[in-house]
N, C-alpha and C. Protein backbone atom coordinates (compact mmCIF):
# COMPACT_ATOMS: atom_id res chain seq x y z
N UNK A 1 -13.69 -85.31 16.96
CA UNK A 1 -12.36 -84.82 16.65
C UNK A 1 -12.32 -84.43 15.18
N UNK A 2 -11.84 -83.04 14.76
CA UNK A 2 -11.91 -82.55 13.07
C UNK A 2 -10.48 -83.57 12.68
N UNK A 3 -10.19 -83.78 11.73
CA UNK A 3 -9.46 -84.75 11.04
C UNK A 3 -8.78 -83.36 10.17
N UNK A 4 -7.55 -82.96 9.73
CA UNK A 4 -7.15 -82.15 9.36
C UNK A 4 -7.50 -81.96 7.45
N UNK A 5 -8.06 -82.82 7.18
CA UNK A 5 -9.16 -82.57 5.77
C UNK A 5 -10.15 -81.48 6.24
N UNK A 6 -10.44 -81.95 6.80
CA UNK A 6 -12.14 -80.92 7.59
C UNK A 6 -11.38 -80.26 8.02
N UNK A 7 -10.51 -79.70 8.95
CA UNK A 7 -10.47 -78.42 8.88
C UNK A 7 -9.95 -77.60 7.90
N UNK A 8 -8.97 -78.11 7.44
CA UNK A 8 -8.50 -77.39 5.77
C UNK A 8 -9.96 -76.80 4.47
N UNK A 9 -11.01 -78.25 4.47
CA UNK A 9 -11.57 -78.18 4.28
C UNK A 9 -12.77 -76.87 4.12
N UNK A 10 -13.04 -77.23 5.74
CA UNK A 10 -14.41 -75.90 6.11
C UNK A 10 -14.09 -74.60 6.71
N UNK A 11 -12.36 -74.06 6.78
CA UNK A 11 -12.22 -73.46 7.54
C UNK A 11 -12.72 -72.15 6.83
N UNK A 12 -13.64 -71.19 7.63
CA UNK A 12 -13.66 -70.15 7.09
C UNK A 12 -12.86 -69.26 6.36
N UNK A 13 -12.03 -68.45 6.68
CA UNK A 13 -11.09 -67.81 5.98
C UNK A 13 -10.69 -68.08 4.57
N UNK A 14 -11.14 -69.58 4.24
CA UNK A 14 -10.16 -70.24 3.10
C UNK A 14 -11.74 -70.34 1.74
N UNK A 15 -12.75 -69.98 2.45
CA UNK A 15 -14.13 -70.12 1.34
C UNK A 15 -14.06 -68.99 0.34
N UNK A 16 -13.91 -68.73 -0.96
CA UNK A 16 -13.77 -67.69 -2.15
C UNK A 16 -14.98 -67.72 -2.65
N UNK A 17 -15.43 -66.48 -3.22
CA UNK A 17 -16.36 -66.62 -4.29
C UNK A 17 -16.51 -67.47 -5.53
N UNK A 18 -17.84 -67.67 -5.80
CA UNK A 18 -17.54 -68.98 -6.74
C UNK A 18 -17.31 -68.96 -8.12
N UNK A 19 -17.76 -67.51 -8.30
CA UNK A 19 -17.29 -66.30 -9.34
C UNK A 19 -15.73 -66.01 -9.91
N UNK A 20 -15.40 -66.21 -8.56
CA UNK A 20 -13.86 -65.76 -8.95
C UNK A 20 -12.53 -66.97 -8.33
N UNK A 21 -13.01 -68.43 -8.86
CA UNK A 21 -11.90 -69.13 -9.02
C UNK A 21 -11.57 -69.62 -9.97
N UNK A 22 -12.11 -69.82 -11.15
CA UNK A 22 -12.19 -69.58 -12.65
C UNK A 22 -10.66 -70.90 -12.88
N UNK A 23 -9.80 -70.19 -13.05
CA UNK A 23 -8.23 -71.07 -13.43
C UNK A 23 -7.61 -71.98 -12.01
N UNK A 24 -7.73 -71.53 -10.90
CA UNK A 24 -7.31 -71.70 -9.63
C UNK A 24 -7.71 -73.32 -9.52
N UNK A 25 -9.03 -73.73 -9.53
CA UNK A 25 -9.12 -75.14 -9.18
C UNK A 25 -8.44 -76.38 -9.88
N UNK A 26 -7.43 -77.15 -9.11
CA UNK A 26 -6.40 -78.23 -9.67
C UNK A 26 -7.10 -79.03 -10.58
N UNK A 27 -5.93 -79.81 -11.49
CA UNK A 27 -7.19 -80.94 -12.15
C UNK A 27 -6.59 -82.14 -11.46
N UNK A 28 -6.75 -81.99 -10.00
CA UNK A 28 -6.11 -83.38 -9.50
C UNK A 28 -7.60 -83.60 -8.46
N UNK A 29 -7.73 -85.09 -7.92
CA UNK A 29 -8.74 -84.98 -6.88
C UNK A 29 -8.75 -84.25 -5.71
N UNK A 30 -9.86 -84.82 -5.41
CA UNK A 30 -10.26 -83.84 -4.27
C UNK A 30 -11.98 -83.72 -3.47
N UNK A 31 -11.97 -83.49 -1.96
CA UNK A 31 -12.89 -83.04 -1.57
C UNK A 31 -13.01 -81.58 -1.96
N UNK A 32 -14.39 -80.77 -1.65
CA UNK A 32 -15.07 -79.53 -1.78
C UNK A 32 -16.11 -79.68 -1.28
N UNK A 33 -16.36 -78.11 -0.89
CA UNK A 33 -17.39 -77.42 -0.08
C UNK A 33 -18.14 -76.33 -0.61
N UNK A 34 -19.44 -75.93 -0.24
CA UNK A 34 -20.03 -75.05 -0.72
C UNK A 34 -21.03 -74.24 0.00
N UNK A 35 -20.82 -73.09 0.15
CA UNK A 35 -21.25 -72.45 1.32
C UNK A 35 -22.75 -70.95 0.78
N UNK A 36 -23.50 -70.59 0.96
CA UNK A 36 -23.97 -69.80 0.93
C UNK A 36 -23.79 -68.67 1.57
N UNK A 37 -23.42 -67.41 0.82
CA UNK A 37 -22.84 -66.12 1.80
C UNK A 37 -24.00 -65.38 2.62
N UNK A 38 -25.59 -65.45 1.82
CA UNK A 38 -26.66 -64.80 2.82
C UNK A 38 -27.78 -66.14 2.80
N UNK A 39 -28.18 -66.67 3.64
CA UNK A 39 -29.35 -67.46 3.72
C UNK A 39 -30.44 -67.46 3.00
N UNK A 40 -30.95 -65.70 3.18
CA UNK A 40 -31.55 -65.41 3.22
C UNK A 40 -32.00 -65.23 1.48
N UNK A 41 -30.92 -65.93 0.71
CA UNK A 41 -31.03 -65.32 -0.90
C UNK A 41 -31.76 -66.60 -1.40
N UNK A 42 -32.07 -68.02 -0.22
CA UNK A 42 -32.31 -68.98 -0.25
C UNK A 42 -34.11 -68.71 -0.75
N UNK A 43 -34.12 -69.55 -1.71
CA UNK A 43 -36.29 -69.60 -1.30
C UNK A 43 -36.78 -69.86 -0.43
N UNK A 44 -37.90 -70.02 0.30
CA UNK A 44 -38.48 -70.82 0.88
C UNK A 44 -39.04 -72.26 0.81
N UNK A 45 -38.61 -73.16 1.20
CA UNK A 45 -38.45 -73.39 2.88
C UNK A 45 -37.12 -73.45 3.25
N UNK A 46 -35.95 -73.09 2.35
CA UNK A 46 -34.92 -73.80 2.08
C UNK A 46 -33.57 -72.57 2.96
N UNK A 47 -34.26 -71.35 2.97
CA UNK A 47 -33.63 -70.14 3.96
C UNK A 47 -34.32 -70.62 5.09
N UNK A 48 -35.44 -71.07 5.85
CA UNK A 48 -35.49 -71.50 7.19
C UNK A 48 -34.69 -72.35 7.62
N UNK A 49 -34.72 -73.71 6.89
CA UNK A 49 -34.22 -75.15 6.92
C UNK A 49 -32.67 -74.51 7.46
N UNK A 50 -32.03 -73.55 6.44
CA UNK A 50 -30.76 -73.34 6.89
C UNK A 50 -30.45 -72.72 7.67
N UNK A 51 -31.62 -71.80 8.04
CA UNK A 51 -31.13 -71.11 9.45
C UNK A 51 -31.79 -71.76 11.28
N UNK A 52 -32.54 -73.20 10.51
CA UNK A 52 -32.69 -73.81 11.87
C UNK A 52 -31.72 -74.61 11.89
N UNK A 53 -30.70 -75.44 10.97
CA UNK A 53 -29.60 -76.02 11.02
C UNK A 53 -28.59 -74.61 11.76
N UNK A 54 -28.53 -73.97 11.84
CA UNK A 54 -27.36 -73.00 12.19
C UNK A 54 -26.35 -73.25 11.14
N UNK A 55 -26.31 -73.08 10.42
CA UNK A 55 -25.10 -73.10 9.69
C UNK A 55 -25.37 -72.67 7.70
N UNK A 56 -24.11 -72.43 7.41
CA UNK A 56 -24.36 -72.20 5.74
C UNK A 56 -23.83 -72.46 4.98
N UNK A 57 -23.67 -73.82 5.16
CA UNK A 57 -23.22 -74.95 4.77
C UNK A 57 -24.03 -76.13 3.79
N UNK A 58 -24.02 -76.16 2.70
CA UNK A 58 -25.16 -76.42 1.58
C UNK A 58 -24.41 -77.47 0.83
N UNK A 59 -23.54 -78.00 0.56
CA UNK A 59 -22.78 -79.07 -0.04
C UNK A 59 -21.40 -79.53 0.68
N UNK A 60 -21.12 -80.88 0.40
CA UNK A 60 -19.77 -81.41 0.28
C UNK A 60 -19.64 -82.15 -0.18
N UNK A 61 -18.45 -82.47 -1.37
CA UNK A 61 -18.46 -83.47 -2.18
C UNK A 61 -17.36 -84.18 -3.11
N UNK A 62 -17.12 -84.92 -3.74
CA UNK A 62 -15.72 -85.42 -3.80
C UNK A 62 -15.64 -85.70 -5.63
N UNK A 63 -14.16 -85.38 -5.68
CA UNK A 63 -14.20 -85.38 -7.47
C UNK A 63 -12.93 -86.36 -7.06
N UNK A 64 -12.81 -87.62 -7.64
CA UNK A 64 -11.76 -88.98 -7.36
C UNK A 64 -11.11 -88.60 -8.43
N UNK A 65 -11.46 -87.83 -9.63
CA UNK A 65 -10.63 -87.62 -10.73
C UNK A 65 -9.91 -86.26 -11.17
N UNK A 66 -10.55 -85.28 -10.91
CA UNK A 66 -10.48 -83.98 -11.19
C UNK A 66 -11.46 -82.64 -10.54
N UNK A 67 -10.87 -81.91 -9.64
CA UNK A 67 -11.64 -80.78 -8.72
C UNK A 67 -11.96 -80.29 -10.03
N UNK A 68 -11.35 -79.74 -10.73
CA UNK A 68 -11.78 -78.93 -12.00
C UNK A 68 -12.85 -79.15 -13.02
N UNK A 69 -12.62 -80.27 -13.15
CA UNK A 69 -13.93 -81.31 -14.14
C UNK A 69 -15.05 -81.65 -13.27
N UNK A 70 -15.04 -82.15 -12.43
CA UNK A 70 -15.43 -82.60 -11.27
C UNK A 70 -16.94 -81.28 -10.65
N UNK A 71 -15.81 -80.95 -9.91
CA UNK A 71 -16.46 -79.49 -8.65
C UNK A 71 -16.79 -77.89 -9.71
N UNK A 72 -15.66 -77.44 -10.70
CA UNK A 72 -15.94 -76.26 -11.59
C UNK A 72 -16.90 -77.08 -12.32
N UNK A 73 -16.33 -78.01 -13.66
CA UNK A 73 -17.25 -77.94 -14.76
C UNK A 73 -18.60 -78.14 -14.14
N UNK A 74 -18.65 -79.26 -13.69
CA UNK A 74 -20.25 -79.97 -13.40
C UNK A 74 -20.56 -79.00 -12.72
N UNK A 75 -20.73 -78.88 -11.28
CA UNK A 75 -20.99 -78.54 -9.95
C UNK A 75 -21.43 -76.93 -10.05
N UNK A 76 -20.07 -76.29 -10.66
CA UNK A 76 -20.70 -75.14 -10.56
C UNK A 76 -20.74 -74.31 -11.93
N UNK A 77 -21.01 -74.90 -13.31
CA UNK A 77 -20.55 -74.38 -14.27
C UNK A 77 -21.42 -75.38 -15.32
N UNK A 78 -22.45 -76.50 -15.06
CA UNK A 78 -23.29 -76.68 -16.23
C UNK A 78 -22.60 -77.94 -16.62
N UNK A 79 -21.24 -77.82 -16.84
CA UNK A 79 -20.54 -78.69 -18.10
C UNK A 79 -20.65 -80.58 -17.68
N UNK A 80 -21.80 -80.75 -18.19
CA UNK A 80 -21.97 -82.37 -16.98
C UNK A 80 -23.65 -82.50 -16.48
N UNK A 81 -23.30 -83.30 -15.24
CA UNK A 81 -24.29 -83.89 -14.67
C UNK A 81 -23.98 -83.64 -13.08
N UNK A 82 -23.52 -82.50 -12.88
CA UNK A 82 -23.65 -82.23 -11.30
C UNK A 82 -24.26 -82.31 -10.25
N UNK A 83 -24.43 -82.99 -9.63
CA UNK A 83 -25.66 -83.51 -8.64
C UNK A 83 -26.05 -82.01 -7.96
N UNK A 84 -24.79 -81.94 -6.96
CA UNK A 84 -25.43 -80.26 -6.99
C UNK A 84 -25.99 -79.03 -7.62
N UNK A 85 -25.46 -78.83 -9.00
CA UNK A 85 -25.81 -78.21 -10.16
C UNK A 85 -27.53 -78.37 -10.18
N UNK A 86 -27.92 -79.38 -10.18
CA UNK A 86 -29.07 -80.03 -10.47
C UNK A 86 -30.01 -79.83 -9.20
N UNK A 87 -29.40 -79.91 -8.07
CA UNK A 87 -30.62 -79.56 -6.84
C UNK A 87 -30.41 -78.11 -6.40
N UNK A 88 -29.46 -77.49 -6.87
CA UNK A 88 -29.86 -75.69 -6.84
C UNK A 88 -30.28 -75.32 -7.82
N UNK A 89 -30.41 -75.66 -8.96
CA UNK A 89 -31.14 -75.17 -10.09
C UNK A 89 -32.65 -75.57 -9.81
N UNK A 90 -33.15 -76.64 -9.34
CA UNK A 90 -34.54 -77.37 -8.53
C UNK A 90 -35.02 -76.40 -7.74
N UNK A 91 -34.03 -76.22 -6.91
CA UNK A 91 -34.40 -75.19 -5.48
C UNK A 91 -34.99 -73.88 -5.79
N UNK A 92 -33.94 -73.56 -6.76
CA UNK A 92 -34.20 -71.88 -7.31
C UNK A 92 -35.31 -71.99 -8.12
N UNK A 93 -35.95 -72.99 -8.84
CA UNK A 93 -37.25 -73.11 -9.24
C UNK A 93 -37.45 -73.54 -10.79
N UNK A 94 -36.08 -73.81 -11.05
CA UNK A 94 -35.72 -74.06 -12.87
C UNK A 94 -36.15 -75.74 -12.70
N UNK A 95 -36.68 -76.11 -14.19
CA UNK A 95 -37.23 -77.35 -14.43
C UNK A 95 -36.23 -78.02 -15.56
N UNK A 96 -36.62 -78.64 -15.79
CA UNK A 96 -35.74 -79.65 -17.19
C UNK A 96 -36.98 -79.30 -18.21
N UNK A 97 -36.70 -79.21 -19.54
CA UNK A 97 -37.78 -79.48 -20.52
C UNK A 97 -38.49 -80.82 -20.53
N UNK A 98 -39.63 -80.57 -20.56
CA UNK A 98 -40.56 -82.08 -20.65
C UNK A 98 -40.46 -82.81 -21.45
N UNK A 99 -39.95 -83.96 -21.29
CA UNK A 99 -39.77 -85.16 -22.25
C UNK A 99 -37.65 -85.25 -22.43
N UNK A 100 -37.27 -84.30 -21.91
CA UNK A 100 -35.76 -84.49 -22.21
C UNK A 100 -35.07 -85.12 -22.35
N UNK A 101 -35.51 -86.72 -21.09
CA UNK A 101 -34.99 -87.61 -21.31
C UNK A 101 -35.65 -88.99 -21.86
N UNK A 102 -36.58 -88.60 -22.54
CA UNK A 102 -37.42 -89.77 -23.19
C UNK A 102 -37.06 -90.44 -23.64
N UNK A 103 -36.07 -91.66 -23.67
CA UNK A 103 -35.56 -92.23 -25.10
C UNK A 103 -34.06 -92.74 -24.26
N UNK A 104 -33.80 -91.95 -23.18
CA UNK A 104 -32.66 -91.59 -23.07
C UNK A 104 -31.92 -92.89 -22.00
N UNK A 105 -31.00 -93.46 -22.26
CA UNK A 105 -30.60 -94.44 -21.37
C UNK A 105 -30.57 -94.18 -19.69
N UNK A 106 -29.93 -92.75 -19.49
CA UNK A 106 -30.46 -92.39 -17.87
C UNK A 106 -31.16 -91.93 -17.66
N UNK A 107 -32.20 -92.08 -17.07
CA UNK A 107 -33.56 -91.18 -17.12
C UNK A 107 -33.52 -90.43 -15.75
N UNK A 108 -32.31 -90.44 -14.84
CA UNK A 108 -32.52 -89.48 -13.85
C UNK A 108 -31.71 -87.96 -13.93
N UNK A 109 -30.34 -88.01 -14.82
CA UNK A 109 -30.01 -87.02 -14.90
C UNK A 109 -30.31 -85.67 -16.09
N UNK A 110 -31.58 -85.21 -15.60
CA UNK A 110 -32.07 -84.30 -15.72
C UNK A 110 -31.16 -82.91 -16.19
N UNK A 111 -31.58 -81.78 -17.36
CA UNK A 111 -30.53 -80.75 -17.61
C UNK A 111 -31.50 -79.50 -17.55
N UNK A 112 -31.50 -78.73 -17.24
CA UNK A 112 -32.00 -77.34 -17.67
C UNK A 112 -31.78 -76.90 -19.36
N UNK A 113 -32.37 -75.88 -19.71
CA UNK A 113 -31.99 -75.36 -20.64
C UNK A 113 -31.28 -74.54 -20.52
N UNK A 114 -30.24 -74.11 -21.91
CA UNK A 114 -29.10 -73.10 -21.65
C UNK A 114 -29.09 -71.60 -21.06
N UNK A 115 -30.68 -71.25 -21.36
CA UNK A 115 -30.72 -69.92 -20.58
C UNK A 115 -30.44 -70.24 -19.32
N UNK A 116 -31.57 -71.25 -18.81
CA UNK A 116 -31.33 -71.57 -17.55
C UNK A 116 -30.51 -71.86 -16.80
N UNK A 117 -29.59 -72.53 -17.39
CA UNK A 117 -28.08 -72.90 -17.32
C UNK A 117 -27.07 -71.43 -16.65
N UNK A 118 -27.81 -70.80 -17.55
CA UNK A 118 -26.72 -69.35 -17.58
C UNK A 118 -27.34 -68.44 -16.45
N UNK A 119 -28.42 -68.78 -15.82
CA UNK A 119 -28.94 -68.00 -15.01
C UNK A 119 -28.79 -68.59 -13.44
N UNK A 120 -28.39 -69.94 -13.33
CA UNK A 120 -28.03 -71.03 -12.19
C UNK A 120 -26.48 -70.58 -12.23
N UNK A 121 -25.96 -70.28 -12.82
CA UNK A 121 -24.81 -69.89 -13.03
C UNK A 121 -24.32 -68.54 -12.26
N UNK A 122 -25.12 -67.84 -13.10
CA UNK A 122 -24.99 -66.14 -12.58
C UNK A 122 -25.29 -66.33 -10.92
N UNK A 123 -26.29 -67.00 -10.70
CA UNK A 123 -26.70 -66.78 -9.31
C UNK A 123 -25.39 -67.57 -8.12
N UNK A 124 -25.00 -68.35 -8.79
CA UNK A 124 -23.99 -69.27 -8.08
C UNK A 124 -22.48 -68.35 -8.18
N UNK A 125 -22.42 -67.80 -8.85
CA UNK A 125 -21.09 -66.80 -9.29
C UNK A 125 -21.89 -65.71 -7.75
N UNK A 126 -22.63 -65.21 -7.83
CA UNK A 126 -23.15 -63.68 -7.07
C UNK A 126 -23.25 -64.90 -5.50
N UNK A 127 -23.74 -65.71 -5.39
CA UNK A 127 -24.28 -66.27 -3.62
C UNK A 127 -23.51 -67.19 -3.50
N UNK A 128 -22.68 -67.39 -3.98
CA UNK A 128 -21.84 -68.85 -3.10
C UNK A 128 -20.54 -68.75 -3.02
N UNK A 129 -20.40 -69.35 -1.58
CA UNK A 129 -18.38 -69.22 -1.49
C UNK A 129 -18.26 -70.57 -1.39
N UNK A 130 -16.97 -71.00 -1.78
CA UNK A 130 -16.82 -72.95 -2.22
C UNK A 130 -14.99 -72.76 -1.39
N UNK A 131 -14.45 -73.73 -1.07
CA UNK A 131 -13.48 -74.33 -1.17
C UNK A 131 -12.85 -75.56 -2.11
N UNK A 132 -12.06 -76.18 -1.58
CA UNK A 132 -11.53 -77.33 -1.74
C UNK A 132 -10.28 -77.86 -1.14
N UNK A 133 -10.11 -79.14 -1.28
CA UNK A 133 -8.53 -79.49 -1.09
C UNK A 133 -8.21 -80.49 -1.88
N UNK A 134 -7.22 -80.57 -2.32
CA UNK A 134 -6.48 -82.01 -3.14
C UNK A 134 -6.33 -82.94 -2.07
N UNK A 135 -6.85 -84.06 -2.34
CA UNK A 135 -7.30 -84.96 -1.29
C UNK A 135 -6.67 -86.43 -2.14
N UNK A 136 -6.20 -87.27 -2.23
CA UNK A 136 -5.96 -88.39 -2.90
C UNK A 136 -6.02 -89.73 -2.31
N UNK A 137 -6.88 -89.23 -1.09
CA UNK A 137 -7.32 -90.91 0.04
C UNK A 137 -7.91 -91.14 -0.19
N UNK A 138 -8.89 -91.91 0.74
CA UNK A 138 -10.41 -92.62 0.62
C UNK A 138 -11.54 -91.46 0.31
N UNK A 139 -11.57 -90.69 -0.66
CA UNK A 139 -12.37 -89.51 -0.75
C UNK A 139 -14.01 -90.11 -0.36
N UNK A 140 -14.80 -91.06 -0.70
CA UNK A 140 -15.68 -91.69 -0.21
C UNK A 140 -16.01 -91.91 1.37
N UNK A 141 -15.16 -92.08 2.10
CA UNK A 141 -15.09 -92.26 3.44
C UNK A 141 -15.45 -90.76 3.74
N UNK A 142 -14.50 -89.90 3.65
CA UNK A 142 -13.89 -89.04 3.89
C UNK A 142 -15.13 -88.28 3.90
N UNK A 143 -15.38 -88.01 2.29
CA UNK A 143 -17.19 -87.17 2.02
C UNK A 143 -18.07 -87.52 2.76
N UNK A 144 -18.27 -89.13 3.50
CA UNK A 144 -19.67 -89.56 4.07
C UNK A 144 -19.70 -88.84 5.52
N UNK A 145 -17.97 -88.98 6.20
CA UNK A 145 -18.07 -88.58 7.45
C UNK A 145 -18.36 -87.46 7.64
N UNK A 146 -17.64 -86.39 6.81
CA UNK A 146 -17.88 -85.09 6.82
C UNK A 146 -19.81 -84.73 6.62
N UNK A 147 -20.55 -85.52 5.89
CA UNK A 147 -21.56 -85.30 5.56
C UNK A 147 -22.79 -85.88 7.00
N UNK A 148 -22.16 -86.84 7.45
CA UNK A 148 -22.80 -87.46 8.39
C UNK A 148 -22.91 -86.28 9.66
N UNK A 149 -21.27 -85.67 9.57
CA UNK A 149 -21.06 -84.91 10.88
C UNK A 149 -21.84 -83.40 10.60
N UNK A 150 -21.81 -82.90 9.44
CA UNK A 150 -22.04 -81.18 9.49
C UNK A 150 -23.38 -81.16 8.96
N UNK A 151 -24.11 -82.22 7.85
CA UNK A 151 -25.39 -82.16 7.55
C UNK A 151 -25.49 -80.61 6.76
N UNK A 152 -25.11 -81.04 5.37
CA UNK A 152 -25.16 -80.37 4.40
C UNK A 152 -26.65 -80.05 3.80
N UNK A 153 -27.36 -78.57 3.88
CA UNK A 153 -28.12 -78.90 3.15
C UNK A 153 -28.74 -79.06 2.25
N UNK A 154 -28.16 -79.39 0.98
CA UNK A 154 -28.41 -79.86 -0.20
C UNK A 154 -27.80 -81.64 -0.43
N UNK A 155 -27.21 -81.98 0.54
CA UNK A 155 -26.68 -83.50 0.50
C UNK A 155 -27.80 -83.97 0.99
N UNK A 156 -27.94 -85.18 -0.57
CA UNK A 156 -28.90 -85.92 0.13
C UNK A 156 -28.64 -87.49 0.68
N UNK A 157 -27.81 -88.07 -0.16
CA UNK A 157 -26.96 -88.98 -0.23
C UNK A 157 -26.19 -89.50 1.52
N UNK A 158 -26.35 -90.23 2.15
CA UNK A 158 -25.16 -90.33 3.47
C UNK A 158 -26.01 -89.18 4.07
N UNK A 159 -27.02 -88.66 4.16
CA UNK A 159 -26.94 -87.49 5.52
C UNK A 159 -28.47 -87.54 5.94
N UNK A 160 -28.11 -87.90 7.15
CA UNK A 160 -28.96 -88.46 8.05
C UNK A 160 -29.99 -87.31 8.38
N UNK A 161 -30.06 -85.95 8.15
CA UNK A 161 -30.79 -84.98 8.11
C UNK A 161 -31.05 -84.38 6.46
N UNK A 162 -31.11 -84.93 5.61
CA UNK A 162 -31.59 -85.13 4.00
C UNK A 162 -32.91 -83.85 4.04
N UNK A 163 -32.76 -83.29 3.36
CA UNK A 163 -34.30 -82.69 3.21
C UNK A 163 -35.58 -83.48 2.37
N UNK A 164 -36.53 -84.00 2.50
CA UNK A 164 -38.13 -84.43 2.13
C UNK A 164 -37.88 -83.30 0.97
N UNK A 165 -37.77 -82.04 1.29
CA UNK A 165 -38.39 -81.00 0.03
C UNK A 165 -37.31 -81.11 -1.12
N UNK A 166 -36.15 -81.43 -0.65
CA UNK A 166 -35.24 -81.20 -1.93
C UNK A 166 -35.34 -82.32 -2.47
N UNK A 167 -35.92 -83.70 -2.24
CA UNK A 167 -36.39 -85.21 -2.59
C UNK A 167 -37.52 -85.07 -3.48
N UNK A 168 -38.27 -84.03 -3.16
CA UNK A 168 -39.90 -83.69 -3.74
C UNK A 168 -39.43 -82.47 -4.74
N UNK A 169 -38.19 -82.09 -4.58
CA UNK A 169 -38.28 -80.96 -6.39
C UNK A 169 -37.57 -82.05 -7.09
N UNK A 170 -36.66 -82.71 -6.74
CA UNK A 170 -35.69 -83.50 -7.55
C UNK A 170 -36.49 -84.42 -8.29
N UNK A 171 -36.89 -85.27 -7.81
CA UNK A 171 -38.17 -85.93 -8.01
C UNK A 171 -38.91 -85.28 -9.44
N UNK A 172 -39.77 -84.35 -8.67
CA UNK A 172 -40.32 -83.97 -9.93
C UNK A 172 -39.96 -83.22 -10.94
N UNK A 173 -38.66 -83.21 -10.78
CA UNK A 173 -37.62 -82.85 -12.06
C UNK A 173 -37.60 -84.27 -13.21
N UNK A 174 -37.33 -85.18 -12.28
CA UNK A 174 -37.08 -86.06 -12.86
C UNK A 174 -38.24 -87.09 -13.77
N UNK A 175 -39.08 -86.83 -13.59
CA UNK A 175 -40.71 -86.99 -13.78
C UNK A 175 -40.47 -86.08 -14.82
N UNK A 176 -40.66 -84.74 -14.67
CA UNK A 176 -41.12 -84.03 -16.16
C UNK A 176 -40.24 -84.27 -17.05
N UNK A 177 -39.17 -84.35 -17.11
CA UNK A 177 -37.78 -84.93 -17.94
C UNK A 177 -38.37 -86.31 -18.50
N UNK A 178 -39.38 -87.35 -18.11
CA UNK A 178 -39.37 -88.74 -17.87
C UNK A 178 -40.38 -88.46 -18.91
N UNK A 179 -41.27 -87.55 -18.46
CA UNK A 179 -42.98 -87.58 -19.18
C UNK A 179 -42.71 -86.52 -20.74
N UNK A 180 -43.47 -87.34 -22.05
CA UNK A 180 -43.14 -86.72 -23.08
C UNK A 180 -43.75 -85.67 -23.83
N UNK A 181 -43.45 -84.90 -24.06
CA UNK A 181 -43.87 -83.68 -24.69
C UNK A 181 -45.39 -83.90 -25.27
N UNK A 182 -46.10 -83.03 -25.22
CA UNK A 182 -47.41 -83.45 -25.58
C UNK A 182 -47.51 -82.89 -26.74
């Protein structure tokens, strides 16, 4: 049974470019979604993976504080530690500088450099349509079920169909970030 989050949520009609919501996203909480408009703009293995899932459907995820801070800054805009930010920038083939986080109290959240930054960017502005909704419930619940049920693929977290390959770039993102400049 869709729960009227999920459909508000994933309904087609309601997915925008990710380019052009700029002022639009609330600074209140909220679930979000993130969709890829051609598969096919995907690398390999990561355009099969999504077209043997049937679907183009690549994230869902929850900001308890702010869609804007949250889903824009981080997620799709650099400003942060976006989990997603971080496994499409992996995917598309961008690394962290070696040694980045040497020293550094978290040693998993990994950054690109600013070109790179600006080029994960551009590509996410041109291939991706996103939603959202102001959500102010159990956003945790809410994200796992949705994630459990549609099998996002870039969620790795809660989803019982996780990709091995996006575990094996993340990974060794996090490794060269770890290992110090020679």
């Amino acid at each position: 049974m869709e729960s009227t989050i999920e459909a508000a949520l994933l309904r087609a009609g309601a997915f925008r470019p990710a380019g052009a919501i700029g002022g639009e996203v609330p600074d209140m909480p909220g679930l979000y979604a993130i969709r890829i408009r051609d598969r096919s703009t995907l690398p390999e293995p990561f355009a099969s993976l999504s077209e043997a899932r049937g679907h183009d459907l690549l994230y869902v995820g929850i900001a308890s504080g702010s869609l804007r801070r949250r889903f824009l800054g981080q997620e799709l805009r650099a400003r942060g530690h976006g989990t997603f930010f971080r496994s499409i920038g992996a995917v598309l083939g961008y690394r962290p500088v070696r040694g980045s986080l040497v020293g550094r109290r978290n040693t998993r959240n990994y950054r690109f450099t600013p070109s790179d930054n600006e080029a994960i960017i551009a590509w996410i502005n041109a291939n991706l349509l996103v939603n959202w909704v102001e959500f102010a419930g159990a956003h945790a619940v809410e994200e796992s079920a949705l994630v459990r049920k549609h099998l996002p693929l870039l969620n790795l977290q809660g989803n019982p169909a996780r990709l091995s390959e996006l575990s094996v770039l993340r990974a060794e993102c996090v490794r060269l970030a770890n290992t110090p400049a020679q």
